[in-house]
PDB file of N, CA and C in Angstrom:
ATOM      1  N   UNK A   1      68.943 130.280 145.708  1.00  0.00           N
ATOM      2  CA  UNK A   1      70.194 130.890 146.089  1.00  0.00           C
ATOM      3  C   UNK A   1      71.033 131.085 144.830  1.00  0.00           C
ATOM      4  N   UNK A   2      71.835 132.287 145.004  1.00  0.00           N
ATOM      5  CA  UNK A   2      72.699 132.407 144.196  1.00  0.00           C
ATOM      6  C   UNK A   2      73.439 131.843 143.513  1.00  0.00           C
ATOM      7  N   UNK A   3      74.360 131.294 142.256  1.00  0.00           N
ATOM      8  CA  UNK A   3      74.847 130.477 142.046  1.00  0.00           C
ATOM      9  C   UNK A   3      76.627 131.157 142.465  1.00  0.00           C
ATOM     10  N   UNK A   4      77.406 130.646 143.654  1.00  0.00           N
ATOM     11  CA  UNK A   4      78.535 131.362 143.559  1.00  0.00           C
ATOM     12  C   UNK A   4      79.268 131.920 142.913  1.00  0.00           C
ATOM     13  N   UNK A   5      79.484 130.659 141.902  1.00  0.00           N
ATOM     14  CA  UNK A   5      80.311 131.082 140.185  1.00  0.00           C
ATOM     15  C   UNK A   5      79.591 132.057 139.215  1.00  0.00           C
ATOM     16  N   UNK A   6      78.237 132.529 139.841  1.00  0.00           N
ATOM     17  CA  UNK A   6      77.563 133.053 138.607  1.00  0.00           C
ATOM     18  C   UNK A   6      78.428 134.238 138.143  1.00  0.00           C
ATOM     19  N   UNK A   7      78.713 134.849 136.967  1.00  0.00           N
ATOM     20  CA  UNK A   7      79.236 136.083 136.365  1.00  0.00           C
ATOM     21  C   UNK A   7      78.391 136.462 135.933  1.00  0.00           C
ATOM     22  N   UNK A   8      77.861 137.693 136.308  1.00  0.00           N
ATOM     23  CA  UNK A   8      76.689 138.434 135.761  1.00  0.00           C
ATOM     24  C   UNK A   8      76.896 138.978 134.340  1.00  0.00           C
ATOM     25  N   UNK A   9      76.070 138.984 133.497  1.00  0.00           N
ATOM     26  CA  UNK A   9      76.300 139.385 132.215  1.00  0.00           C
ATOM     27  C   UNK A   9      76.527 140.835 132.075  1.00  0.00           C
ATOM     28  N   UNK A  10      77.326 141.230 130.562  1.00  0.00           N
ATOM     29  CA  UNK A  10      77.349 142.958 130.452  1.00  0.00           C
ATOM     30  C   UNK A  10      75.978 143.683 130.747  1.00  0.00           C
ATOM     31  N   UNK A  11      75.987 144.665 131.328  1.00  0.00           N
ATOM     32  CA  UNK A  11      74.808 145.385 131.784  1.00  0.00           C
ATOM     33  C   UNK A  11      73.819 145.295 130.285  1.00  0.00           C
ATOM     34  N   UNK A  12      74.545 145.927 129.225  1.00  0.00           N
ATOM     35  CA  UNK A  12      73.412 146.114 127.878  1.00  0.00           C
ATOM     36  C   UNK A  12      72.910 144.409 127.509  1.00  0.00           C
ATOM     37  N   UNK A  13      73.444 143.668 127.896  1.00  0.00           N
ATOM     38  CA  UNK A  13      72.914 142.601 127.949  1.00  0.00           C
ATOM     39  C   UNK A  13      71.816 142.123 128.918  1.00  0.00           C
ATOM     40  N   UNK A  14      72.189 142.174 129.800  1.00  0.00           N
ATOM     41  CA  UNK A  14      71.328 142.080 130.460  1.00  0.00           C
ATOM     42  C   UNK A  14      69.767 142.282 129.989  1.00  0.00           C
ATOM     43  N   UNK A  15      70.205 143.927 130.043  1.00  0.00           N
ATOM     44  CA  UNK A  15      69.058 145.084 129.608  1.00  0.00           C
ATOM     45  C   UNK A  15      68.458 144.313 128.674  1.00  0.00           C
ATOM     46  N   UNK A  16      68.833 143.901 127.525  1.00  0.00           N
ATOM     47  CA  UNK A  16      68.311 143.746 126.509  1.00  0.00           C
ATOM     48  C   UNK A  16      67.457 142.270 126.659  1.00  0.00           C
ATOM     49  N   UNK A  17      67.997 141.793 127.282  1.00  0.00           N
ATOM     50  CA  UNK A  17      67.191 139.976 127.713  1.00  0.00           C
ATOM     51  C   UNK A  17      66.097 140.669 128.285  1.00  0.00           C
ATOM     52  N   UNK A  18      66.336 140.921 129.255  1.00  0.00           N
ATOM     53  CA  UNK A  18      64.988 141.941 130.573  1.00  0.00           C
ATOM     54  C   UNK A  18      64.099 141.988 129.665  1.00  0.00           C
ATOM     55  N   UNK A  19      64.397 143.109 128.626  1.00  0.00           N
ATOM     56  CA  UNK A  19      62.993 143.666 127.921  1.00  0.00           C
ATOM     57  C   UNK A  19      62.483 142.663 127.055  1.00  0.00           C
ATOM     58  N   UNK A  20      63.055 141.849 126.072  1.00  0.00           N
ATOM     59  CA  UNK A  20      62.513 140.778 126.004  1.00  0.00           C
ATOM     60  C   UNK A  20      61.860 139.722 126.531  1.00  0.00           C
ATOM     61  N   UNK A  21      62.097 139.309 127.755  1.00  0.00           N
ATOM     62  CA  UNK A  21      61.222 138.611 128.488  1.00  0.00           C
ATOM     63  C   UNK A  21      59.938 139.309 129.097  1.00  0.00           C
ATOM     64  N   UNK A  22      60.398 140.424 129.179  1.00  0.00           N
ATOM     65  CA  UNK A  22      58.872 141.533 130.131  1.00  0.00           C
ATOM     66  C   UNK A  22      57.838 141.407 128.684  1.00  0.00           C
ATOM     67  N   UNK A  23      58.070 141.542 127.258  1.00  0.00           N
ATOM     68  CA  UNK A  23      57.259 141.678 125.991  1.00  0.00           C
ATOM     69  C   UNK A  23      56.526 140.012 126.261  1.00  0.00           C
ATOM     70  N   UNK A  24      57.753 139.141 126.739  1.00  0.00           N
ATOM     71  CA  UNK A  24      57.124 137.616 126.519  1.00  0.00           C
ATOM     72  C   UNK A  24      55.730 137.716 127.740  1.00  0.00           C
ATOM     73  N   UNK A  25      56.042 138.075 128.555  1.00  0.00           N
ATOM     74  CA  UNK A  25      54.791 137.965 129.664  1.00  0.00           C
ATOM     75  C   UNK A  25      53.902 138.406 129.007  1.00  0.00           C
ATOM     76  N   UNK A  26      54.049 139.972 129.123  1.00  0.00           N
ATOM     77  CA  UNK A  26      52.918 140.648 128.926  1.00  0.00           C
ATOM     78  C   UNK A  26      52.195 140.566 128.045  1.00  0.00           C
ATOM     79  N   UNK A  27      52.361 139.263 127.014  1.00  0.00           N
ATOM     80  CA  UNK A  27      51.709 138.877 126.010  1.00  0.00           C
ATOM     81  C   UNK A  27      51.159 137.961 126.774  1.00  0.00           C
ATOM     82  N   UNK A  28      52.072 136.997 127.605  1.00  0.00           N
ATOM     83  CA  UNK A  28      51.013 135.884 127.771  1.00  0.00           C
ATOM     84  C   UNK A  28      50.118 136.109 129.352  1.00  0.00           C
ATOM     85  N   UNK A  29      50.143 136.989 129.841  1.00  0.00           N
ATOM     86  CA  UNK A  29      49.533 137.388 131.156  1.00  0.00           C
ATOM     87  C   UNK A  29      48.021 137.774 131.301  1.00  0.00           C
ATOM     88  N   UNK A  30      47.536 137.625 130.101  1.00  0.00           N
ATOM     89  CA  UNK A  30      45.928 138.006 129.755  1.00  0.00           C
ATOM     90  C   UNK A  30      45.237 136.560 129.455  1.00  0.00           C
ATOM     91  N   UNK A  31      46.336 135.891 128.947  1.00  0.00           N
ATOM     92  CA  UNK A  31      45.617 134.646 128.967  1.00  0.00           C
ATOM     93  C   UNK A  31      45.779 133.501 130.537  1.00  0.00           C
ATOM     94  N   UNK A  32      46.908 133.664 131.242  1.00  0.00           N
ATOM     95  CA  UNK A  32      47.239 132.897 131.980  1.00  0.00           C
ATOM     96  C   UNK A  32      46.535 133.037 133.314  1.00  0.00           C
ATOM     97  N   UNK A  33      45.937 134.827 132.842  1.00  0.00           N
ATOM     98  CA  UNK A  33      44.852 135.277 134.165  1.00  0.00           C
ATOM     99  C   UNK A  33      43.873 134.553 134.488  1.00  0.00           C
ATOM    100  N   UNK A  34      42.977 134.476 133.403  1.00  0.00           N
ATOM    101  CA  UNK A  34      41.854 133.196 132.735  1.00  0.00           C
ATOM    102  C   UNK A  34      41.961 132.142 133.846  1.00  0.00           C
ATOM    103  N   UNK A  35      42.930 131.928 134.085  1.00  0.00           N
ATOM    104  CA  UNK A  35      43.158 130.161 134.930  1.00  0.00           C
ATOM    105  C   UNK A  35      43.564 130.260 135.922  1.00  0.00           C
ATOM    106  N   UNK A  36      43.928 131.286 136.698  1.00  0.00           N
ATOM    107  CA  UNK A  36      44.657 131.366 137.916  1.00  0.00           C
ATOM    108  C   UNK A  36      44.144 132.729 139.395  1.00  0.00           C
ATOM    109  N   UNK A  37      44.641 132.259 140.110  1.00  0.00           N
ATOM    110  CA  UNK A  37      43.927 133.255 141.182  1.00  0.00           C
ATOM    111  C   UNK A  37      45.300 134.296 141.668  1.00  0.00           C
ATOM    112  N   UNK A  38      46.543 133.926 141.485  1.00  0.00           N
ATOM    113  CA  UNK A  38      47.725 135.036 141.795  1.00  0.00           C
ATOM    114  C   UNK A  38      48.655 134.491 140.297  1.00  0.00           C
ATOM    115  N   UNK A  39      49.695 135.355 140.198  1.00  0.00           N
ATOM    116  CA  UNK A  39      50.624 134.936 139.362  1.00  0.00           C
ATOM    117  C   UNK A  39      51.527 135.235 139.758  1.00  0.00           C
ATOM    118  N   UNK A  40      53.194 134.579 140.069  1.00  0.00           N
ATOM    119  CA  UNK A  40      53.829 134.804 140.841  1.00  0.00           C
ATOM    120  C   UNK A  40      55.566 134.636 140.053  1.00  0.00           C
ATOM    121  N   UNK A  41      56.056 135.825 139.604  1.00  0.00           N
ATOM    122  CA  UNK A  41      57.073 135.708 138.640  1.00  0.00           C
ATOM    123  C   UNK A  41      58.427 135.467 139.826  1.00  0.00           C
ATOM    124  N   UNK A  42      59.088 134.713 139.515  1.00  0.00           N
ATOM    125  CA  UNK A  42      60.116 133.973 140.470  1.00  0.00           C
ATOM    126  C   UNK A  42      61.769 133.997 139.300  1.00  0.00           C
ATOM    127  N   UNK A  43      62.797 133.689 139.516  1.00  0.00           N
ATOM    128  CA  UNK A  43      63.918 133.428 138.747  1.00  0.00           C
ATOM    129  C   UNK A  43      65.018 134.444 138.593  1.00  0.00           C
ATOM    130  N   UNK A  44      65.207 134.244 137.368  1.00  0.00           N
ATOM    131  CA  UNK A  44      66.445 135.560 137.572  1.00  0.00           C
ATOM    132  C   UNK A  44      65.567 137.387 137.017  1.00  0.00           C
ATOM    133  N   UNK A  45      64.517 137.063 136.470  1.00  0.00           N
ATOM    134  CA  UNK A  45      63.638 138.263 136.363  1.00  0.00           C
ATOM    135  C   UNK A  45      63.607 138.678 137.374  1.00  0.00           C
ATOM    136  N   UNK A  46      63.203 137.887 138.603  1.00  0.00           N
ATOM    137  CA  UNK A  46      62.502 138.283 139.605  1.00  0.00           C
ATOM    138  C   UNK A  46      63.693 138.648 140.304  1.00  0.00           C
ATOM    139  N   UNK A  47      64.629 137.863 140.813  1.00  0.00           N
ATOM    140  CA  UNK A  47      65.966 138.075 141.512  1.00  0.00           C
ATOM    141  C   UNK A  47      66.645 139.552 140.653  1.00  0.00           C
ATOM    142  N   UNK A  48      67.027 139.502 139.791  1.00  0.00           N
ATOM    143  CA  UNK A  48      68.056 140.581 139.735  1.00  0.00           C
ATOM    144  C   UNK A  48      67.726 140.978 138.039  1.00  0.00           C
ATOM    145  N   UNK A  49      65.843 141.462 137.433  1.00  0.00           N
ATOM    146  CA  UNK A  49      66.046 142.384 136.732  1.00  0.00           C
ATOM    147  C   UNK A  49      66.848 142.861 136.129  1.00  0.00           C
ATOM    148  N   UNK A  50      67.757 143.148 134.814  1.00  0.00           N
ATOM    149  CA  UNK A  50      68.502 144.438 134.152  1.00  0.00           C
ATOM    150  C   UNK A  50      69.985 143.492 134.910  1.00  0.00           C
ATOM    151  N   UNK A  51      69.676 142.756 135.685  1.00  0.00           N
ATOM    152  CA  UNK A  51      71.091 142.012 136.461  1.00  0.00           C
ATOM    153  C   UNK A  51      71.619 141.192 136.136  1.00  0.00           C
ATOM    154  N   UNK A  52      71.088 139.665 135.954  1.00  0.00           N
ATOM    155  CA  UNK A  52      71.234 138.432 136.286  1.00  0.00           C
ATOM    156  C   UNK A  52      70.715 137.773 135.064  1.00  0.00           C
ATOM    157  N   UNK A  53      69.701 138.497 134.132  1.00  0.00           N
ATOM    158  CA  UNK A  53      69.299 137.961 133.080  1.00  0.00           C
ATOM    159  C   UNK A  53      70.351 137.582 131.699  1.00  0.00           C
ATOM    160  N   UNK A  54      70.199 136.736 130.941  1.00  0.00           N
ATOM    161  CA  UNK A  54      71.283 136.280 130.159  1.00  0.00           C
ATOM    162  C   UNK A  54      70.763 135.935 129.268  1.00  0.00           C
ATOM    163  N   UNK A  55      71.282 135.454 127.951  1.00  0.00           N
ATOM    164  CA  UNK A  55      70.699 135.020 126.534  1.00  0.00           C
ATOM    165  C   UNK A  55      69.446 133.710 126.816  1.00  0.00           C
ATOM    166  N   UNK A  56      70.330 132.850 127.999  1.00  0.00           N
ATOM    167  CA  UNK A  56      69.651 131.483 127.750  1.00  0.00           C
ATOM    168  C   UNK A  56      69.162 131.318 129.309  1.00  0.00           C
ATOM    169  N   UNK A  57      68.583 132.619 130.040  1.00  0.00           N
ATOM    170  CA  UNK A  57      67.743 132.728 130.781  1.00  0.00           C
ATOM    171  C   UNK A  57      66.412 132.121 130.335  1.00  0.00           C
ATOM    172  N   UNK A  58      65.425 131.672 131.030  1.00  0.00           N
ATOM    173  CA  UNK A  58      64.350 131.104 131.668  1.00  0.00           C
ATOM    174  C   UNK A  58      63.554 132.185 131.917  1.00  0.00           C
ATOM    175  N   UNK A  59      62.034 132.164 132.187  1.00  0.00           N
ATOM    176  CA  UNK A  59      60.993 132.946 132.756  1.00  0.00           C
ATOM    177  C   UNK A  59      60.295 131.664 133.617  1.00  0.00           C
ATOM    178  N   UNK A  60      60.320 132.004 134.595  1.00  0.00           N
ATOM    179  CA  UNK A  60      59.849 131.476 135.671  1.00  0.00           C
ATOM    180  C   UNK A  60      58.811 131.882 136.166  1.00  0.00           C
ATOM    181  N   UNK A  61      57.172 131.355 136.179  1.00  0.00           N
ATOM    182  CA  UNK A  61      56.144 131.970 136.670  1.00  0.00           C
ATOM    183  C   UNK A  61      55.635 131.125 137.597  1.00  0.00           C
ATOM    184  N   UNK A  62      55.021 131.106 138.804  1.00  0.00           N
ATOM    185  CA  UNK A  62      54.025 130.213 139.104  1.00  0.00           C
ATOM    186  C   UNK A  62      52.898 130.806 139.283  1.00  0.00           C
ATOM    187  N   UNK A  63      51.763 129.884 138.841  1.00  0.00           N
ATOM    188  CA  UNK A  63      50.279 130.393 139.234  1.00  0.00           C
ATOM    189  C   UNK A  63      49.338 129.672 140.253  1.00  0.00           C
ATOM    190  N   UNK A  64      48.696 130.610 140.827  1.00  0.00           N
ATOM    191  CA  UNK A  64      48.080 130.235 142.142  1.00  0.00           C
ATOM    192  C   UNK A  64      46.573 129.845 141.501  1.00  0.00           C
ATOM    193  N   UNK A  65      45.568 128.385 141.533  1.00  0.00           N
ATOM    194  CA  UNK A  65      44.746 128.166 141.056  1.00  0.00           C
ATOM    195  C   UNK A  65      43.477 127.646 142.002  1.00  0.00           C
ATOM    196  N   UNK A  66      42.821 127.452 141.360  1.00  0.00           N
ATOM    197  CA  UNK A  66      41.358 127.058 141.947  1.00  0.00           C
ATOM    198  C   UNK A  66      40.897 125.660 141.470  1.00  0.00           C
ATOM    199  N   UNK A  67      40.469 124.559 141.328  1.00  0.00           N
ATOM    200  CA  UNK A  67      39.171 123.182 141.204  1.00  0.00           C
ATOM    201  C   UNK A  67      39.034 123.756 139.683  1.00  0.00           C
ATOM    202  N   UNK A  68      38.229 125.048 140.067  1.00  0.00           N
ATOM    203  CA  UNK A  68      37.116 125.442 139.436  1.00  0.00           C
ATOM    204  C   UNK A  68      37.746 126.172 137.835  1.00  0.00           C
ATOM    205  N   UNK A  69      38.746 126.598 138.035  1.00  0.00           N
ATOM    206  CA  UNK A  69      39.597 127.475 137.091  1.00  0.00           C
ATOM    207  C   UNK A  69      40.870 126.303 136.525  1.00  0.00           C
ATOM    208  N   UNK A  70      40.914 125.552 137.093  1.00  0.00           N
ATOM    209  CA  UNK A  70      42.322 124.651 135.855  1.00  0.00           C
ATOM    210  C   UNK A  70      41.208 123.461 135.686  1.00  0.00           C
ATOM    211  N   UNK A  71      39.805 123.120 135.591  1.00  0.00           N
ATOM    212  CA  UNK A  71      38.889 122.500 134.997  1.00  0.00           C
ATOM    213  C   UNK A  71      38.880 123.321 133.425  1.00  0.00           C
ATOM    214  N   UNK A  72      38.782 124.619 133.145  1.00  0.00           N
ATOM    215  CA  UNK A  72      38.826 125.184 132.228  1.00  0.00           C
ATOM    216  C   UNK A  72      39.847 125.165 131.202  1.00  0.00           C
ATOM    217  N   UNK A  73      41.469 124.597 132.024  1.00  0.00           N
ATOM    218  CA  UNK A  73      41.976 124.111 131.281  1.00  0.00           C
ATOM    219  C   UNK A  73      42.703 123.249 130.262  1.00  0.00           C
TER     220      UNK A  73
END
């Protein structure tokens, strides 16, 4: 849930966190495939994109796994 008090950051801010975090995945999303059966991006990426994101935002992922696949890791 929302945080009531939250103040959403200036839009170009925002923007600019967004695309930085989308570069952070998509670097690490080839490797994190390797180990997992879904990947499931959750947080303020996920909530409110270009919105909600801020300097000292978080990336929030969870991955869906197998026995057989986090033995590998």
């Amino acid at each position: 849930m929302l945080n009531p008090d939250f103040i959403p950051p200036k839009t170009r801010i925002a923007e600019t966190e967004t695309k930085k975090r989308i570069r952070i995945i998509e670097d690490i999303l080839p490797e994190l495939e390797k180990y997992s059966s879904a990947i499931l991006l959750t947080g303020s990426m996920a909530y409110g994109q270009d919105f909600s994101v801020t300097p000292i935002s978080d990336i929030d992922i969870q991955l869906l796994t197998t026995p057989e696949k986090i033995a590998k890791i």
